[in-house]
PDB file of N, CA and C in Angstrom:
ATOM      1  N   UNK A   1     109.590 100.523  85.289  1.00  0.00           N
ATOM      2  CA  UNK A   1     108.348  99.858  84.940  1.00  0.00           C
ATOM      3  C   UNK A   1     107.532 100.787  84.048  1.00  0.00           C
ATOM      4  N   UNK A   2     107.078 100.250  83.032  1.00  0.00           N
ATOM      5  CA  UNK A   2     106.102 101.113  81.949  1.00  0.00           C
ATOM      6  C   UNK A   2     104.978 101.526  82.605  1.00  0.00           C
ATOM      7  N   UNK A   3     104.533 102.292  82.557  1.00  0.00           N
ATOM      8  CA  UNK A   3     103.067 102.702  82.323  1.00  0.00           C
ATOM      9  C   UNK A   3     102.072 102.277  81.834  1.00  0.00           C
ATOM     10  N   UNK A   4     101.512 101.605  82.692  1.00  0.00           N
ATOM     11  CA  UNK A   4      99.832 100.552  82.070  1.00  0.00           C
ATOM     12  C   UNK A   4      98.654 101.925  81.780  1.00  0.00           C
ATOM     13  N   UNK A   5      98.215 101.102  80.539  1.00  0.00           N
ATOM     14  CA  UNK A   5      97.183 101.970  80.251  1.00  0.00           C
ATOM     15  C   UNK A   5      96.067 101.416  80.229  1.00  0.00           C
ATOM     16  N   UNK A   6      95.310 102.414  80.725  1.00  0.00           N
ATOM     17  CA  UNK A   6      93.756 102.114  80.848  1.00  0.00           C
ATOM     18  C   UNK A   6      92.388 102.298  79.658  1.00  0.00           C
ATOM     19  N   UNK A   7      91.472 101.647  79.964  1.00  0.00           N
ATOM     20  CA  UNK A   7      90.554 102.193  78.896  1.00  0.00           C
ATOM     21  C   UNK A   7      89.363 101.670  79.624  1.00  0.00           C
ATOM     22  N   UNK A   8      88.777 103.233  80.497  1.00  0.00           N
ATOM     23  CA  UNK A   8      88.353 102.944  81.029  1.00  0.00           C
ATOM     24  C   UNK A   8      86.858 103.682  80.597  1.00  0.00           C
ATOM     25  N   UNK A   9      86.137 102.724  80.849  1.00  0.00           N
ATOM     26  CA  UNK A   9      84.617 102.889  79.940  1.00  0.00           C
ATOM     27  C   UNK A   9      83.411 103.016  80.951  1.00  0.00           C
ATOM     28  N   UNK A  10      82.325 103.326  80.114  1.00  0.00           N
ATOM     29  CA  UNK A  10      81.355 104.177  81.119  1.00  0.00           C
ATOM     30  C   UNK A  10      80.861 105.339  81.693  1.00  0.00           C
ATOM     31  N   UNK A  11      79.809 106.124  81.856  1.00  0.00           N
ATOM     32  CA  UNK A  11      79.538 107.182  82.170  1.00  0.00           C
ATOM     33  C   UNK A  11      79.924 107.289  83.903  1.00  0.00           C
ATOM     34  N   UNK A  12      80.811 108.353  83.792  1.00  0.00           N
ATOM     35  CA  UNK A  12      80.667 108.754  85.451  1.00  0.00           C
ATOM     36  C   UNK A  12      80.089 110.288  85.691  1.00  0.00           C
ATOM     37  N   UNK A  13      79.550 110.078  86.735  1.00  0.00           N
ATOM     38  CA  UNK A  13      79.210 111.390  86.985  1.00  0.00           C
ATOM     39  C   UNK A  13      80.578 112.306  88.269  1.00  0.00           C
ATOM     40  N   UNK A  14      80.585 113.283  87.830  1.00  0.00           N
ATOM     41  CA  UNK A  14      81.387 114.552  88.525  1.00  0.00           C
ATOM     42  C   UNK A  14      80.677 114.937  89.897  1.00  0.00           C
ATOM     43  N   UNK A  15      81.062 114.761  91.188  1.00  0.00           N
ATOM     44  CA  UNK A  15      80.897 115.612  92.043  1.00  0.00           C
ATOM     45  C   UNK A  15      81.933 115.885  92.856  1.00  0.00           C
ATOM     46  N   UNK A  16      81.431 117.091  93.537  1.00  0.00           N
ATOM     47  CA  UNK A  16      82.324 118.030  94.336  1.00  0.00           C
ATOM     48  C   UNK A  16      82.074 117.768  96.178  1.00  0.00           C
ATOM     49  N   UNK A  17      83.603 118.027  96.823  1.00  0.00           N
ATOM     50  CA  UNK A  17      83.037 117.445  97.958  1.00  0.00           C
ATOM     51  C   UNK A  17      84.122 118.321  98.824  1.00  0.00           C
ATOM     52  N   UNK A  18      83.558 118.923  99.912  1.00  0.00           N
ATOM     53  CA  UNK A  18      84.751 119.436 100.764  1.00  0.00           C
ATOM     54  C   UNK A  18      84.588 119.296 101.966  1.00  0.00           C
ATOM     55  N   UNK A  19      84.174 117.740 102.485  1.00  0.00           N
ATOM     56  CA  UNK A  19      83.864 117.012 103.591  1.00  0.00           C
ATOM     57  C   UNK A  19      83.992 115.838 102.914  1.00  0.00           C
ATOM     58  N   UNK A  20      85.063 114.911 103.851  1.00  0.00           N
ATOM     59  CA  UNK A  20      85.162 113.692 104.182  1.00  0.00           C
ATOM     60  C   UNK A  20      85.079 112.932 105.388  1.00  0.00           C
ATOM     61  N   UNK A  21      84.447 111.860 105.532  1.00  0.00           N
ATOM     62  CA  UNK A  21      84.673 111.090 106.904  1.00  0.00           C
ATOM     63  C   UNK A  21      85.057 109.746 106.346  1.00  0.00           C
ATOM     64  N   UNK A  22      86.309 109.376 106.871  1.00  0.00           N
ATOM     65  CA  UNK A  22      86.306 107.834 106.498  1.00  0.00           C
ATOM     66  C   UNK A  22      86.272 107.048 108.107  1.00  0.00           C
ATOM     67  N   UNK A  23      85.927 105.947 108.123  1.00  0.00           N
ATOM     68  CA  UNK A  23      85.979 104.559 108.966  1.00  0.00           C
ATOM     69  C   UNK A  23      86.479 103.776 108.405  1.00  0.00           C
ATOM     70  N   UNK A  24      86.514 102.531 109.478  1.00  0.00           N
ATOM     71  CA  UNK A  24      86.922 101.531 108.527  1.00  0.00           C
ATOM     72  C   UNK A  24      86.984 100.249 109.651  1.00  0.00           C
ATOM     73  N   UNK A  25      86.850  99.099 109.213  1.00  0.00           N
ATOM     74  CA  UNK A  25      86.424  97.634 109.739  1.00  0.00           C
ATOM     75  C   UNK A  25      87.717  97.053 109.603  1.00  0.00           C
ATOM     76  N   UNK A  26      87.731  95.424 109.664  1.00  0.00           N
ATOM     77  CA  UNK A  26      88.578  94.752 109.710  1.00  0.00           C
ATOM     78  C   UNK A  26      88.680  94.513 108.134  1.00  0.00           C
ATOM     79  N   UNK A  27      87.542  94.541 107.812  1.00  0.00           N
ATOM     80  CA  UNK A  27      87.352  94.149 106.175  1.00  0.00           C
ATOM     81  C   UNK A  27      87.054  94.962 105.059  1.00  0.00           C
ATOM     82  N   UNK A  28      86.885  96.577 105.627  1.00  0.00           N
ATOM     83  CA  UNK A  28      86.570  97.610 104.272  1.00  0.00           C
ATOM     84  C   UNK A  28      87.023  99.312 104.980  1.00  0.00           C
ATOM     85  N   UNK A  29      87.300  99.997 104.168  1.00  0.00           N
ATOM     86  CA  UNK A  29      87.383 101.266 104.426  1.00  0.00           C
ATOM     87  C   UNK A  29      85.995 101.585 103.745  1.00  0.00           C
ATOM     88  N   UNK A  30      85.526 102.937 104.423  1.00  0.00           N
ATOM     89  CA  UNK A  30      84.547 103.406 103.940  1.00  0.00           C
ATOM     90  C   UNK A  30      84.922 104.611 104.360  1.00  0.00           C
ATOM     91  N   UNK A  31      84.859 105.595 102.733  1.00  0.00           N
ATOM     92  CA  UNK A  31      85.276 107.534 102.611  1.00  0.00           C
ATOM     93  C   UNK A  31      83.837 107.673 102.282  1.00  0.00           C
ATOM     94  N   UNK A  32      83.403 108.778 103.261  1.00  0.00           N
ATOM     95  CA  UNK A  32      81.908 109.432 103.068  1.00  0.00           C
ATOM     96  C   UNK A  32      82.321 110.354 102.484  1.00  0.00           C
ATOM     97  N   UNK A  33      81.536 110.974 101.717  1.00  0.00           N
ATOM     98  CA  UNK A  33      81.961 112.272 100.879  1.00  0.00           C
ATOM     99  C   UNK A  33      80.610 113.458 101.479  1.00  0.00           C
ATOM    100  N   UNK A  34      81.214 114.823 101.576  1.00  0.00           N
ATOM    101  CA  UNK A  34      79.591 115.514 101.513  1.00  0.00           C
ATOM    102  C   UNK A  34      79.829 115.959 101.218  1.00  0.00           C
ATOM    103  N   UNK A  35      79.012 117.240 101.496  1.00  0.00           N
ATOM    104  CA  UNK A  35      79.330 118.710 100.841  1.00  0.00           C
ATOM    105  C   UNK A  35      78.477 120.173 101.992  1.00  0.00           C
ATOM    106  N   UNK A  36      79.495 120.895 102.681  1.00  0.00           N
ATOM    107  CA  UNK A  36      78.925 121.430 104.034  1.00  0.00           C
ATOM    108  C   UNK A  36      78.241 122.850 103.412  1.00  0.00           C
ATOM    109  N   UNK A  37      77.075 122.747 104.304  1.00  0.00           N
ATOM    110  CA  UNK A  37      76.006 123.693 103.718  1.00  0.00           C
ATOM    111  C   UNK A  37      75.643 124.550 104.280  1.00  0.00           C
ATOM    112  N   UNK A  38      75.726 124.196 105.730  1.00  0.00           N
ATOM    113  CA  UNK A  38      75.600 125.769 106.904  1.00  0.00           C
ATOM    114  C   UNK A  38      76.411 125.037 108.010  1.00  0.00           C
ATOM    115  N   UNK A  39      77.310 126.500 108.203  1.00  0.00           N
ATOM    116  CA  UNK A  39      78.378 125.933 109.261  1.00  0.00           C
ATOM    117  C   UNK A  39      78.010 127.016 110.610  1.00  0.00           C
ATOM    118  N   UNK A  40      76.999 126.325 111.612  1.00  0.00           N
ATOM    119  CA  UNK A  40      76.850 127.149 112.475  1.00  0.00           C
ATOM    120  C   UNK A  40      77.650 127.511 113.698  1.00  0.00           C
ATOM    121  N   UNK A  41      78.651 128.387 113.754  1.00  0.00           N
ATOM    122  CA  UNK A  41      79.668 128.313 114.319  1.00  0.00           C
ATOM    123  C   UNK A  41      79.673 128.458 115.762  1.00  0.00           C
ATOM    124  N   UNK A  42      78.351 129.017 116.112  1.00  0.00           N
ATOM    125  CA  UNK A  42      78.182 129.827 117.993  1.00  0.00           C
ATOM    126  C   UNK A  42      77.302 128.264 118.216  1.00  0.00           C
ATOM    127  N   UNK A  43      77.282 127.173 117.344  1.00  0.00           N
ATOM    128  CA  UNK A  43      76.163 126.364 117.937  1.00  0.00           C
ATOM    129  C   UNK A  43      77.446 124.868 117.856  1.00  0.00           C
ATOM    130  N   UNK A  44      78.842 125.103 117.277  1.00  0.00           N
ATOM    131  CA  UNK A  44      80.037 124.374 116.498  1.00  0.00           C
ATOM    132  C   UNK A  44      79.383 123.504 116.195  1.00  0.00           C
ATOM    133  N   UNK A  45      78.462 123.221 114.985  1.00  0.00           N
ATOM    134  CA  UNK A  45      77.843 122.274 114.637  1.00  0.00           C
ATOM    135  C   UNK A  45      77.802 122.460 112.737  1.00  0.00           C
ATOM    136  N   UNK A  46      78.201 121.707 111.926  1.00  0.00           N
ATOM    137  CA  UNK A  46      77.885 121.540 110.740  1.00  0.00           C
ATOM    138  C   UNK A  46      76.716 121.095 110.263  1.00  0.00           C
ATOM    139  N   UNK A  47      76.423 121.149 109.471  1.00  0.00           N
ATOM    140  CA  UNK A  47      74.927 120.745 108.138  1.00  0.00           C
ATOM    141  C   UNK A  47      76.082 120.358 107.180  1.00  0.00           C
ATOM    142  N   UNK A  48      75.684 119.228 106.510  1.00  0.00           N
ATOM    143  CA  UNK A  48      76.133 118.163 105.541  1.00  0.00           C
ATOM    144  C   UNK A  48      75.083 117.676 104.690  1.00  0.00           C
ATOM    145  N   UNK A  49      75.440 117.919 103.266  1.00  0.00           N
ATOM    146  CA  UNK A  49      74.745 116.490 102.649  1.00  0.00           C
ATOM    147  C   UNK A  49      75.680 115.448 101.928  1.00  0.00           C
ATOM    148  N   UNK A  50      75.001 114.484 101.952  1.00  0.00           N
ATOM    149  CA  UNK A  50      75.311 113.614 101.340  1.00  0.00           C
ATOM    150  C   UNK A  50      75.857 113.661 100.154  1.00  0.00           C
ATOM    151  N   UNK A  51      76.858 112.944  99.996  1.00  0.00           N
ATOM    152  CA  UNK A  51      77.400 113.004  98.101  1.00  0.00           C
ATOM    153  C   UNK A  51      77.066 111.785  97.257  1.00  0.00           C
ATOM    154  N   UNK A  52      78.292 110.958  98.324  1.00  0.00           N
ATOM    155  CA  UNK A  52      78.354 109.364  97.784  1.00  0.00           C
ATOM    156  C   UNK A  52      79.424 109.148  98.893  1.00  0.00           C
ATOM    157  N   UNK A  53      79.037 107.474  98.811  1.00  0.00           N
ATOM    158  CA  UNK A  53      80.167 106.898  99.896  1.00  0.00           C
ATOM    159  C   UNK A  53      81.033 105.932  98.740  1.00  0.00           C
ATOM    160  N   UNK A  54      82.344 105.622  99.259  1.00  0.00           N
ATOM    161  CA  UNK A  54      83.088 104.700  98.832  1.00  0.00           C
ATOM    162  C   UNK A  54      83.640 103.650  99.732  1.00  0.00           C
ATOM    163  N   UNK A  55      83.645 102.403  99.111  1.00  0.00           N
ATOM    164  CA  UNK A  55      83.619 101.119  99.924  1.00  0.00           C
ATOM    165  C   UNK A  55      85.191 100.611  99.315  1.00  0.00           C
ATOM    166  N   UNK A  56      86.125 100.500 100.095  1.00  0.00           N
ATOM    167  CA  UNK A  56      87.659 100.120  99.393  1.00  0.00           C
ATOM    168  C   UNK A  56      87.722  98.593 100.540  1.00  0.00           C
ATOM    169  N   UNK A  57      88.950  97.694  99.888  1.00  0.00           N
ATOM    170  CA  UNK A  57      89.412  97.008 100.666  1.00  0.00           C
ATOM    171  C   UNK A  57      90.665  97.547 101.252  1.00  0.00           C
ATOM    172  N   UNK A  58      91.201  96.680 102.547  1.00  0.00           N
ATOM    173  CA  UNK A  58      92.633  97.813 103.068  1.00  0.00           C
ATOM    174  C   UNK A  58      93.517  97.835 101.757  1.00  0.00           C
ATOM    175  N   UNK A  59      93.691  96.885 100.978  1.00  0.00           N
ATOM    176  CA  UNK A  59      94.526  97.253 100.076  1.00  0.00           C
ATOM    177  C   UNK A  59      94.542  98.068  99.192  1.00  0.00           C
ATOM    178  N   UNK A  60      93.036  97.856  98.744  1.00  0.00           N
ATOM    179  CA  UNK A  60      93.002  99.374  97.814  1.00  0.00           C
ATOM    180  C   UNK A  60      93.251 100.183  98.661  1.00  0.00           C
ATOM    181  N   UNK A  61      92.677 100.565  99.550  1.00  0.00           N
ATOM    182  CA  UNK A  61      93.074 102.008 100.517  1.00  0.00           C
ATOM    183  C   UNK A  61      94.545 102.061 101.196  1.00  0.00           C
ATOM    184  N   UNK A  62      95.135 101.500 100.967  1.00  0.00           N
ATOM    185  CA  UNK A  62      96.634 101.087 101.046  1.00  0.00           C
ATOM    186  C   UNK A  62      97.343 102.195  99.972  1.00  0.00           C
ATOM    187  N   UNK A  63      96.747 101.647  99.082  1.00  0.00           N
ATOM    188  CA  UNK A  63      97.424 101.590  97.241  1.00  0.00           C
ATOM    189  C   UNK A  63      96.770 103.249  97.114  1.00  0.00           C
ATOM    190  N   UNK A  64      95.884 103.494  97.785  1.00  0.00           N
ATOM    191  CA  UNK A  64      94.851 105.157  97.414  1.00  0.00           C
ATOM    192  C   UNK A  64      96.028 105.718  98.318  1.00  0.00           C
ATOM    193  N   UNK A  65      96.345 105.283  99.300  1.00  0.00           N
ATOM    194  CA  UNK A  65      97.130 106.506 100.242  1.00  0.00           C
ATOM    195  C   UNK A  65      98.685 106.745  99.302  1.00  0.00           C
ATOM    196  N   UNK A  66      99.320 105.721  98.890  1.00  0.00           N
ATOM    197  CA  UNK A  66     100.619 105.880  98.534  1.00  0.00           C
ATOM    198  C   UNK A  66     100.270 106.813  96.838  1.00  0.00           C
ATOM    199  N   UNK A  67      98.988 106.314  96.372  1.00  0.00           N
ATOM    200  CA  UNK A  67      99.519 107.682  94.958  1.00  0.00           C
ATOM    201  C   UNK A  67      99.254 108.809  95.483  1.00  0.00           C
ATOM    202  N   UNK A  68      97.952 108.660  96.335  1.00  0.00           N
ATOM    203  CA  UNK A  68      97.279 110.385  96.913  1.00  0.00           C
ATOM    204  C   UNK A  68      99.324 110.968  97.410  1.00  0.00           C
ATOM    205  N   UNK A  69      99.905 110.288  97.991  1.00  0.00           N
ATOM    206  CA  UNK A  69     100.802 111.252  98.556  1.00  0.00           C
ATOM    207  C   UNK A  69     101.751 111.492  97.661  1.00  0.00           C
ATOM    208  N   UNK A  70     102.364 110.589  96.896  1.00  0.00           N
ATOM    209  CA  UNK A  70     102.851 110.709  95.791  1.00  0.00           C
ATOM    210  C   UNK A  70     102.418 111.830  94.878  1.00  0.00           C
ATOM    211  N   UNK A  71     100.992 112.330  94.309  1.00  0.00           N
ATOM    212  CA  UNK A  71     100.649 113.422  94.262  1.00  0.00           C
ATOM    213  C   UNK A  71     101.044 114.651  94.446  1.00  0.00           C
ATOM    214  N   UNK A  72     100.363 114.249  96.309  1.00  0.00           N
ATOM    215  CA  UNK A  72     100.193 115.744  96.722  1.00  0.00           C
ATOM    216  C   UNK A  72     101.880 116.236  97.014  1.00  0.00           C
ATOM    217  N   UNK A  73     103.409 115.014  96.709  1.00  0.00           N
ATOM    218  CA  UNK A  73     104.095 115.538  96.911  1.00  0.00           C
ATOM    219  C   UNK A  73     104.707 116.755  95.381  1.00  0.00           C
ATOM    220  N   UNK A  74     103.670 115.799  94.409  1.00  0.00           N
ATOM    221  CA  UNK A  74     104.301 116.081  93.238  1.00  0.00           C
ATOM    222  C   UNK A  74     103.865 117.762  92.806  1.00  0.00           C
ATOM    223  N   UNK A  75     102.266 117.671  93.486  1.00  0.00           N
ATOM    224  CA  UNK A  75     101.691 119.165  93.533  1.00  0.00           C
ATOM    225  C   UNK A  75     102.493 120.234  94.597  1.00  0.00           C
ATOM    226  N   UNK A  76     103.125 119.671  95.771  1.00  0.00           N
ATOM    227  CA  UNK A  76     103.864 121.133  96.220  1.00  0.00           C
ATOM    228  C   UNK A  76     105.296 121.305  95.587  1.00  0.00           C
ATOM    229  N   UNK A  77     105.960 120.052  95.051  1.00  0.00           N
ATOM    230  CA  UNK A  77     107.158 120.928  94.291  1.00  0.00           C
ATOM    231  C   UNK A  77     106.830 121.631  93.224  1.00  0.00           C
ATOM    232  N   UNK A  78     105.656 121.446  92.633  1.00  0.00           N
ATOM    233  CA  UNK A  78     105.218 122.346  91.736  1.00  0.00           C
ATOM    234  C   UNK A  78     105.098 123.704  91.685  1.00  0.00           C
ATOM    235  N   UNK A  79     103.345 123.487  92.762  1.00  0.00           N
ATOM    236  CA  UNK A  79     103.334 124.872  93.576  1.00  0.00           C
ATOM    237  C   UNK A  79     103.569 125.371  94.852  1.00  0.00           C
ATOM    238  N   UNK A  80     104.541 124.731  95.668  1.00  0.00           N
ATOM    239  CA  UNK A  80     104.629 125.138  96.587  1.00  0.00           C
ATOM    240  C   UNK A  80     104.098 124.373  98.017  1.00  0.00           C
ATOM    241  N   UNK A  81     103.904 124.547  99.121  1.00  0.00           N
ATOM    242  CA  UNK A  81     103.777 124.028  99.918  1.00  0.00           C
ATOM    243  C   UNK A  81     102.244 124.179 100.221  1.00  0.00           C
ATOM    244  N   UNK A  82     101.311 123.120 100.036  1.00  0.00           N
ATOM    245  CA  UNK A  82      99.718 123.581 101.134  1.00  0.00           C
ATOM    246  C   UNK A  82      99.578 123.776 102.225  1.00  0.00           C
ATOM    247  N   UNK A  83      99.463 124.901 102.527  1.00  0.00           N
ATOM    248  CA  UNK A  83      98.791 125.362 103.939  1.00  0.00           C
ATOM    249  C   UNK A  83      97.790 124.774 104.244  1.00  0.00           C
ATOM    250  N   UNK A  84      97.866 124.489 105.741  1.00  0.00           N
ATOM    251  CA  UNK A  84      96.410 124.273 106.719  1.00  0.00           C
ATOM    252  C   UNK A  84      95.782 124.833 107.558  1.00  0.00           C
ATOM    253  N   UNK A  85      94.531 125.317 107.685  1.00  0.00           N
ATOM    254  CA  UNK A  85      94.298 125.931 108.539  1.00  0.00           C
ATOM    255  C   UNK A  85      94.581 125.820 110.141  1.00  0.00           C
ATOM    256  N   UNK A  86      95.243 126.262 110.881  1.00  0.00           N
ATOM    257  CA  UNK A  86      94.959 126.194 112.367  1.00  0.00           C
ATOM    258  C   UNK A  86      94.113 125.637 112.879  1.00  0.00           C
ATOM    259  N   UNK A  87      93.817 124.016 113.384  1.00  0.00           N
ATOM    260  CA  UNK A  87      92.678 123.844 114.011  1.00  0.00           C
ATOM    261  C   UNK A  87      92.507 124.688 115.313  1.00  0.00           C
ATOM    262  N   UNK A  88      90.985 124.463 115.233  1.00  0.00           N
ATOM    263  CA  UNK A  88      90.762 125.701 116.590  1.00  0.00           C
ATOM    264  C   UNK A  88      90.501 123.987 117.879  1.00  0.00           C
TER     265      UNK A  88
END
């Protein structure tokens, strides 16, 4: 199958996020995005702000999981395998 191309128009803005929470209903996924700002560790409690949320249907979030992995398989034969931290 060819490769559809896009032309995709409009200003987006760039942000950075290294906190996610997703949920999700019968009828939408929802990925919170933040960004963690004090991680108080003797209290195990995070500080978060807000980024942006995203509102998918299961199918899009269907269709998001199979490229995300497709990806991230394509990024470790590249570089290698990602490590995870040990949850505590």
């Amino acid at each position: 199958m060819a490769e559809k191309e896009f032309d995709i128009q409009g200003e987006v803005l760039d942000r950075y996020s290294n906190f996610v929470h997703i949920s999700s209903s019968f009828f939408d996924f929802t990925l919170r995005f933040g960004l963690v700002e004090d991680l108080k560790s003797e209290q195990n409690k995070l500080t978060i702000s807000n980024v942006t949320r995203v509102f998918l249907s299961p199918q899009h979030a269907k269709v998001l999981y199979k490229i995300l992995k497709q990806q991230l398989d394509e990024y470790e034969k590249r570089f290698g395998e990602i490590k995870l931290p040990k949850e505590e």
